[in-house]
C-alpha atoms as a PDB file:
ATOM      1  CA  UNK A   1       0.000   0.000   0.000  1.00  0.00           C
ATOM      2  CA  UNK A   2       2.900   2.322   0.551  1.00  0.00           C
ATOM      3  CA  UNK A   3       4.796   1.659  -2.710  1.00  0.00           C
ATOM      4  CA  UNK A   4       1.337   2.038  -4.929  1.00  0.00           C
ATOM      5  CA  UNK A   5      -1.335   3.804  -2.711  1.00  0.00           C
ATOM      6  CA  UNK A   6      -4.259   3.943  -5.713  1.00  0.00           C
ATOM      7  CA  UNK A   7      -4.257   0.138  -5.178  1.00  0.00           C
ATOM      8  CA  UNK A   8      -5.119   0.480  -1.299  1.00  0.00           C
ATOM      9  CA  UNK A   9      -8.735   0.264  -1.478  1.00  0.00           C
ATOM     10  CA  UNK A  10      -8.181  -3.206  -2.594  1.00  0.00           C
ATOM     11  CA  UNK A  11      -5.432  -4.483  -0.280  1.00  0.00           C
ATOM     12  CA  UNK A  12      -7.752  -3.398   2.176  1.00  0.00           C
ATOM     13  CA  UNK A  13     -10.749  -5.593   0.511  1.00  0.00           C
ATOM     14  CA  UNK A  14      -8.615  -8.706  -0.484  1.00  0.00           C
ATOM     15  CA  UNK A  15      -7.548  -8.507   3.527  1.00  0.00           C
ATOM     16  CA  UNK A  16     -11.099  -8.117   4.550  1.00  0.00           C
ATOM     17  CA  UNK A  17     -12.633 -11.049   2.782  1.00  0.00           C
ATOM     18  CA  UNK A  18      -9.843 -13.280   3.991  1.00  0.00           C
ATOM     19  CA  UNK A  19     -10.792 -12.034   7.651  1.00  0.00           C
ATOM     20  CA  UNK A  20     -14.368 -13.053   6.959  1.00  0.00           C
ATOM     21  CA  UNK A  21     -13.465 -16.658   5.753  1.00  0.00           C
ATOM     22  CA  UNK A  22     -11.249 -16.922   9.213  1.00  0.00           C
ATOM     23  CA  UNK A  23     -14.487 -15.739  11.048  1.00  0.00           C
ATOM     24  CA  UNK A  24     -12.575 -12.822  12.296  1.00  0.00           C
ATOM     25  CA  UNK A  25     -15.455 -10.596  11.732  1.00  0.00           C
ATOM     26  CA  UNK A  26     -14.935  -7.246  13.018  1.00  0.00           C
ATOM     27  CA  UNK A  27     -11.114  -7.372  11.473  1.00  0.00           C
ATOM     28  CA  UNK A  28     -13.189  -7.890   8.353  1.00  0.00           C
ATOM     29  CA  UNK A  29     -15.820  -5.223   8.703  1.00  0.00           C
ATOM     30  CA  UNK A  30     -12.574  -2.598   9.662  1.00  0.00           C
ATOM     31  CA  UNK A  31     -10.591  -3.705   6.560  1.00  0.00           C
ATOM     32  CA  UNK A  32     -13.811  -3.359   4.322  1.00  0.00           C
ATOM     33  CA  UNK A  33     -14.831  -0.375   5.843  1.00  0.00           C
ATOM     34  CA  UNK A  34     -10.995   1.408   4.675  1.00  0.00           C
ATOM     35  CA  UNK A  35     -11.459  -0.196   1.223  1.00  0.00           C
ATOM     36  CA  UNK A  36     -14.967   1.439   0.539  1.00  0.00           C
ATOM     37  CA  UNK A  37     -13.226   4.611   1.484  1.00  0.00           C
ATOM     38  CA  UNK A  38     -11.304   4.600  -1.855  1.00  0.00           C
ATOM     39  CA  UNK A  39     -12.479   2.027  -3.189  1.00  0.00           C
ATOM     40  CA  UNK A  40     -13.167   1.729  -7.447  1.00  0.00           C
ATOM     41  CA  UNK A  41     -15.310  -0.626  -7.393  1.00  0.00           C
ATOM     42  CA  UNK A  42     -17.877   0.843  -4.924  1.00  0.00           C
ATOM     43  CA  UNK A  43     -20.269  -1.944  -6.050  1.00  0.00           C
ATOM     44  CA  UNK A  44     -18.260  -5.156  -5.400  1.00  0.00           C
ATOM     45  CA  UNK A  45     -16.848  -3.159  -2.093  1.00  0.00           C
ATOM     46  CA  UNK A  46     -20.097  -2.542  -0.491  1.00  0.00           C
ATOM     47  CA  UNK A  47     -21.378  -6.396  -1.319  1.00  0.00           C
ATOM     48  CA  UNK A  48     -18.313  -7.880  -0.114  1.00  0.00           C
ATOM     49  CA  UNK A  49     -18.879  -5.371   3.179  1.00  0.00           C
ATOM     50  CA  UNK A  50     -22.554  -5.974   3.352  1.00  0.00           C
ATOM     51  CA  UNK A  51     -21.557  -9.947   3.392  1.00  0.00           C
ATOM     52  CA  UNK A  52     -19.167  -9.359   6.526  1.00  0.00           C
ATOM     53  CA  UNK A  53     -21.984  -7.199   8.242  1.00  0.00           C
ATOM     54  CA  UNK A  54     -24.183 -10.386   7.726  1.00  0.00           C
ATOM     55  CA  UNK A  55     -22.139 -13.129   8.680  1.00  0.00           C
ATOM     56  CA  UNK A  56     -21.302 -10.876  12.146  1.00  0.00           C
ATOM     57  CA  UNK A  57     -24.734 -10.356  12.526  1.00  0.00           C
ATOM     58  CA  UNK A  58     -25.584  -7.123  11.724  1.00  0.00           C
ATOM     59  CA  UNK A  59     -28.254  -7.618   9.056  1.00  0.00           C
ATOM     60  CA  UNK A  60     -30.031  -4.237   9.290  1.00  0.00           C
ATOM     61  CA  UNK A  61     -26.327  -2.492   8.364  1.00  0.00           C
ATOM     62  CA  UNK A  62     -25.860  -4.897   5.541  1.00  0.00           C
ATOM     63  CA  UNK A  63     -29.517  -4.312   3.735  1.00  0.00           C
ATOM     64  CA  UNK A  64     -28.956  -0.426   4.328  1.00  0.00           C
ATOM     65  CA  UNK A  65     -25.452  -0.980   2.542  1.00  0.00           C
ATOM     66  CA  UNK A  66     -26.858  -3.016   0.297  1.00  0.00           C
ATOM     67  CA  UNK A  67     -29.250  -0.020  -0.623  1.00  0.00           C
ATOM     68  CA  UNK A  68     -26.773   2.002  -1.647  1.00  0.00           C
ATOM     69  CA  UNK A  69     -25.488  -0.382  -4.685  1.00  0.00           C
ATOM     70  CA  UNK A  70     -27.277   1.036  -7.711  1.00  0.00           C
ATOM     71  CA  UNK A  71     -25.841  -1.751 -10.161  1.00  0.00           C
ATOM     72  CA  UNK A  72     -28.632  -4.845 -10.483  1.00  0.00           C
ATOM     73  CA  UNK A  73     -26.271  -7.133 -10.880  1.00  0.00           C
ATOM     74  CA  UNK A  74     -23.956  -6.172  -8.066  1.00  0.00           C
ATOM     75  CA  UNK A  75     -27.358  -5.509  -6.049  1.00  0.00           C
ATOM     76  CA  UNK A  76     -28.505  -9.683  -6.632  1.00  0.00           C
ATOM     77  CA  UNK A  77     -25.228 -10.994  -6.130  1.00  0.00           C
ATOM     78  CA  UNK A  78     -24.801  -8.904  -2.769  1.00  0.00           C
ATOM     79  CA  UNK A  79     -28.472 -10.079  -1.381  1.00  0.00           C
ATOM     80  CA  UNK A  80     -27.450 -13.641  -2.253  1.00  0.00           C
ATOM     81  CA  UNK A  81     -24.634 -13.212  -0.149  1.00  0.00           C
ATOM     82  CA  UNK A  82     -26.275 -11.452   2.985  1.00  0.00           C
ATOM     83  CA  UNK A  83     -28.947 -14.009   2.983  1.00  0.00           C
ATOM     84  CA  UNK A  84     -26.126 -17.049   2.807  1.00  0.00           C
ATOM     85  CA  UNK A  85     -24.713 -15.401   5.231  1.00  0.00           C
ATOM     86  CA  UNK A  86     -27.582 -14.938   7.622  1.00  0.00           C
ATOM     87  CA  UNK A  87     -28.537 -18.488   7.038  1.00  0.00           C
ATOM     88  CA  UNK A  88     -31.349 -17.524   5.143  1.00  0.00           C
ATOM     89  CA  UNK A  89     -31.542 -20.025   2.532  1.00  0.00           C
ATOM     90  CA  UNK A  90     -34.708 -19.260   0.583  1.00  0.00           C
ATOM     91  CA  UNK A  91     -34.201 -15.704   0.300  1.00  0.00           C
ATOM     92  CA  UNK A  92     -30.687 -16.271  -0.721  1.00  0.00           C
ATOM     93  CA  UNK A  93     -31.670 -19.037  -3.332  1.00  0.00           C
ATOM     94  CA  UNK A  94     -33.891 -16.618  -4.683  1.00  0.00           C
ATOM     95  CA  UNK A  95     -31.374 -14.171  -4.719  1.00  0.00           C
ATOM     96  CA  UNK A  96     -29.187 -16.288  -6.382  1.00  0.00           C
ATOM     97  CA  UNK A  97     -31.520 -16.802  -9.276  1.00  0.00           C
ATOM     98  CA  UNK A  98     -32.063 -13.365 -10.068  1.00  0.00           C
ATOM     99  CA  UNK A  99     -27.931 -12.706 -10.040  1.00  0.00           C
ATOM    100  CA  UNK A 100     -27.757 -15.390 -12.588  1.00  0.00           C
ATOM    101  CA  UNK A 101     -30.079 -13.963 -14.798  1.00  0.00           C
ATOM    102  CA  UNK A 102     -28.763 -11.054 -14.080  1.00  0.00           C
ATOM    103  CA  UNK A 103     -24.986 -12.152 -15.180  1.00  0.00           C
ATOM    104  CA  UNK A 104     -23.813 -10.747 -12.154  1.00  0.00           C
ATOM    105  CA  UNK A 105     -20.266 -11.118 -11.515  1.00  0.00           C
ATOM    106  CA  UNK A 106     -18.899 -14.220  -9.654  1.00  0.00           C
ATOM    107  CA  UNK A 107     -21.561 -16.685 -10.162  1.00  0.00           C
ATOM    108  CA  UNK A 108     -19.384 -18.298 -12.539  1.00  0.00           C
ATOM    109  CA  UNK A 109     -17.271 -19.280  -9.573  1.00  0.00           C
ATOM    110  CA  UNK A 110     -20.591 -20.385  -7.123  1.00  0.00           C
ATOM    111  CA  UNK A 111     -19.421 -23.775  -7.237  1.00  0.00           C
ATOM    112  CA  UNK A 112     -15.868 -23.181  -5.255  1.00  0.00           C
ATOM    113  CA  UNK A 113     -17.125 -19.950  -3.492  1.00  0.00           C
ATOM    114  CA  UNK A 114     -16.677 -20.963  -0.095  1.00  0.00           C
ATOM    115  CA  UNK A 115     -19.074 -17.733   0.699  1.00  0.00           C
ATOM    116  CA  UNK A 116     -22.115 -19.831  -0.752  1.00  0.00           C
ATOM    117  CA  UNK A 117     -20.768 -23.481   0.974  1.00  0.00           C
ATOM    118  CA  UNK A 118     -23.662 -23.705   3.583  1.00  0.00           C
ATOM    119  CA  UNK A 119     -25.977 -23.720   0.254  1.00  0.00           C
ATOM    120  CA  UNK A 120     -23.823 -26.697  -1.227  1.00  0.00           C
ATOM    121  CA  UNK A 121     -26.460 -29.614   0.285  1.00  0.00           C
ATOM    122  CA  UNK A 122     -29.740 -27.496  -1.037  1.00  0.00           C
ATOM    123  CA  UNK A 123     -30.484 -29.760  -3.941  1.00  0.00           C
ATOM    124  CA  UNK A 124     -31.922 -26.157  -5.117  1.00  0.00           C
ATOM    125  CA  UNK A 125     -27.947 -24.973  -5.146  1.00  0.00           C
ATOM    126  CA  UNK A 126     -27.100 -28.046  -6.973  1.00  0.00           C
ATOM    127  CA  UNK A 127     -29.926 -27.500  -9.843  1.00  0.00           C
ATOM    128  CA  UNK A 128     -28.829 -24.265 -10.169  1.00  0.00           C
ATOM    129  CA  UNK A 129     -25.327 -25.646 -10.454  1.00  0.00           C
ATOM    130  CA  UNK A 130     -26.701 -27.719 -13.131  1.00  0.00           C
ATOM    131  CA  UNK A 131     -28.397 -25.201 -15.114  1.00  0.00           C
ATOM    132  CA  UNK A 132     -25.645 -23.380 -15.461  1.00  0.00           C
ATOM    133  CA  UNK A 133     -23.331 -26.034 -16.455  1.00  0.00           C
ATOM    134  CA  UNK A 134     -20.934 -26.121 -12.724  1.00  0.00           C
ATOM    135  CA  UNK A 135     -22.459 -29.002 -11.169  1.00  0.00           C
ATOM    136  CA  UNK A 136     -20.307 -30.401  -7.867  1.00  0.00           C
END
């Protein structure tokens, strides 16, 4: 961050989604939080934040971040992930569908995501994985 300081934003975000898989969760939020600062990308920022808000708990903050992404497809992919991550499988299957339609980024990678791994043994997560050719 010190040698190319336009690239902080995502240091910070790369660091912040690593916290969340190691369940570190306020670590994340704090990383995610200084990436959104600067960040580029707001859209894929504020998802990736609103998914740490989620899986700490905090699923009022994550919808009202999730509010602010204008960008449908960023907007479906980001729900999908705050439900997963509040354990709220229909909603996030649902979610999930429209993302797909959508094109939204990443759901070319749902089947190795380890965000969407508590969907893996919904035989509705492994249709979908079907239909779009990334069956487990």
């Amino acid at each position: 961050m010190e040698r190319e300081p336009s690239l902080a934003w995502n240091c910070h975000h790369g660091i912040g989604a690593a916290y969340v898989q190691m369940g570190k969760h306020e670590q994340a939020i704090a990383e995610l939080r200084a990436a959104l600062k600067s960040s580029t990308m707001y859209p894929h920022t504020a998802t990736e934040l609103a998914n740490a808000l989620a899986v700490a708990g905090k699923r009022e903050e994550a919808m009202q971040l999730l509010d602010t992404v204008e960008y449908a497809p960023w907007k479906a992919i980001g729900e999908a992930l705050v439900f997963t991550g509040l354990g709220e499988k229909d909603q996030a299957m649902r979610s999930l569908e429209k993302a797909i339609e959508l094109r939204a980024p990443f759901v070319t990678v749902l089947k190795v995501d380890p965000r969407f791994d508590s969907l893996h043994g919904d035989p509705r997560f492994q249709d979908t994985l079907r239909r779009i050719n990334l069956s487990l």
